[in-house]
Protein backbone atom coordinates (compact mmCIF):
# COMPACT_ATOMS: atom_id res chain seq x y z
CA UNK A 1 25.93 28.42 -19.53
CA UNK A 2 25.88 24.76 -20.06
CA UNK A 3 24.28 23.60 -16.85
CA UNK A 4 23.12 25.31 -14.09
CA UNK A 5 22.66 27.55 -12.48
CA UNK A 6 23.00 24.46 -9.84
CA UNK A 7 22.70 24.95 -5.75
CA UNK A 8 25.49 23.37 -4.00
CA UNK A 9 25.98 22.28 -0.41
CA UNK A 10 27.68 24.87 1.93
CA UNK A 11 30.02 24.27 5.16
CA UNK A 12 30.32 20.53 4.03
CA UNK A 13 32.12 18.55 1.43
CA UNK A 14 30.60 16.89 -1.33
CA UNK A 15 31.16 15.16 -4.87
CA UNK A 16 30.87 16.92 -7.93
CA UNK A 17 30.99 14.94 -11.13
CA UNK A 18 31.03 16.61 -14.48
CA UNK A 19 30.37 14.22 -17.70
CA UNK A 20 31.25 15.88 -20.76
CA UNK A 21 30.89 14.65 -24.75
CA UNK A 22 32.67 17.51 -26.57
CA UNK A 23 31.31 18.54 -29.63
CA UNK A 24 30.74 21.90 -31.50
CA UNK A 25 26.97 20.93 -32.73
CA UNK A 26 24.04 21.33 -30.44
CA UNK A 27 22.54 18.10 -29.55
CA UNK A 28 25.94 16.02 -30.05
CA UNK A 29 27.80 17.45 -27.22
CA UNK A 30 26.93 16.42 -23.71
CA UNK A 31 27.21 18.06 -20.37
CA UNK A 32 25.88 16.43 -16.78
CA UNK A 33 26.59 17.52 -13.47
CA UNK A 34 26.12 15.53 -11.01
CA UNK A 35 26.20 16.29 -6.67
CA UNK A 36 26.95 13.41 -4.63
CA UNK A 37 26.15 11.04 -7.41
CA UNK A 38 22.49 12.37 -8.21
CA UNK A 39 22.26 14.29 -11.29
CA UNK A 40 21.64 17.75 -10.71
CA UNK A 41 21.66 19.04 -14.64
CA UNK A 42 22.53 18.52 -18.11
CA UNK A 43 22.44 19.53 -21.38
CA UNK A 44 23.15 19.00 -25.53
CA UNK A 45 24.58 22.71 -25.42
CA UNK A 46 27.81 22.90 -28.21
CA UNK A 47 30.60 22.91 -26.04
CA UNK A 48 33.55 22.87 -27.87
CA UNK A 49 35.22 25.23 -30.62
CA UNK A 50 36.46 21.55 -32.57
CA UNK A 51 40.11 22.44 -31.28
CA UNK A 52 41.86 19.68 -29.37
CA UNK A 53 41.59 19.61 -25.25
CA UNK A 54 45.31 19.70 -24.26
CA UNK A 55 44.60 21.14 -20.69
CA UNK A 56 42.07 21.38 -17.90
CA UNK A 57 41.35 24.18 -15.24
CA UNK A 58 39.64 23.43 -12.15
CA UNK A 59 38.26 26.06 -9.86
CA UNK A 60 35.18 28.78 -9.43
CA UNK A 61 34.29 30.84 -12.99
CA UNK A 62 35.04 34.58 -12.10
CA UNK A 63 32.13 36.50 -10.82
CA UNK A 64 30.31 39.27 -12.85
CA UNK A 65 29.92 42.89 -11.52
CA UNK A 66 27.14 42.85 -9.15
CA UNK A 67 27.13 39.41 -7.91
CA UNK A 68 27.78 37.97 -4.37
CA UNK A 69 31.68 38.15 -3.17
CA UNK A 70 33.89 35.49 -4.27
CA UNK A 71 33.80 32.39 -2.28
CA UNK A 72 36.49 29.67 -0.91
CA UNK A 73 36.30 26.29 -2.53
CA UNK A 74 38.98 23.56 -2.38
CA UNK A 75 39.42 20.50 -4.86
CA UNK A 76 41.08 17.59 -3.21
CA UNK A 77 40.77 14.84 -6.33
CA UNK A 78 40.30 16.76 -9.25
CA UNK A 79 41.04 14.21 -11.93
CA UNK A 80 40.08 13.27 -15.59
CA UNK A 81 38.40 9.81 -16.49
CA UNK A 82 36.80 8.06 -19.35
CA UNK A 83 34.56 6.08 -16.54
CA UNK A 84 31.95 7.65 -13.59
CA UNK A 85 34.24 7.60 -10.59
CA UNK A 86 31.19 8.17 -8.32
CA UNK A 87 30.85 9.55 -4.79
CA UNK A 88 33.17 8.97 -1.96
C-alpha cells in the first residue's frame, strides 16, 4: 500500500487528488493523497517497476476475501495533470 488506509466521505461528493513522482527506489518516488484539497497521506514508497506509464485506470482496487461488500463510486473528472488542479 502506498497511502492509506485513508477514510473518505460517504453519501456526498468530494475531491480526491493523487500526486505521484514515479520511481522504482524508495525515497525518490512520491505518492500524496489529498481529500478536498487537505492532504490526507503520503509516502516515498517505490512505485514503479521503471517501465513506461502508457495508460491509467481509475476506479475502486478489488476487495480481498473477508472484507466489507463492494461499494458504488463514480468519477466525473478523472484526468491527468502535471499541475494541482485543486478542489471544486
Amino acid at each position: 500500500m502506498l497511502v492509506g488506509p485513508l477514510n473518505l466521505p460517504e453519501g456526498r461528493c468530494f475531491w480526491v487528488e493523487v500526486h505521484q513522482k514515479l520511481s522504482n527506489v524508495n525515497g525518490e518516488a512520491l505518492n500524496e493523497v489529498f481529500v478536498d484539497g487537505v492532504k490526507a497521506g503520503a509516502s516515498t514508497t517505490a512505485n514503479s517497476r521503471g517501465r513506461v506509464v502508457n495508460n491509467i485506470r481509475y476506479g475502486l482496487p478489488a476487495l480481498a476475501p473477508g472484507c466489507s461488500g463492494a461499494s458504488t463510486i463514480y468519477f466525473d473528472d478523472p484526468s491527468i495533470s502535471s499541475v494541482q488542479r485543486g478542489t471544486h
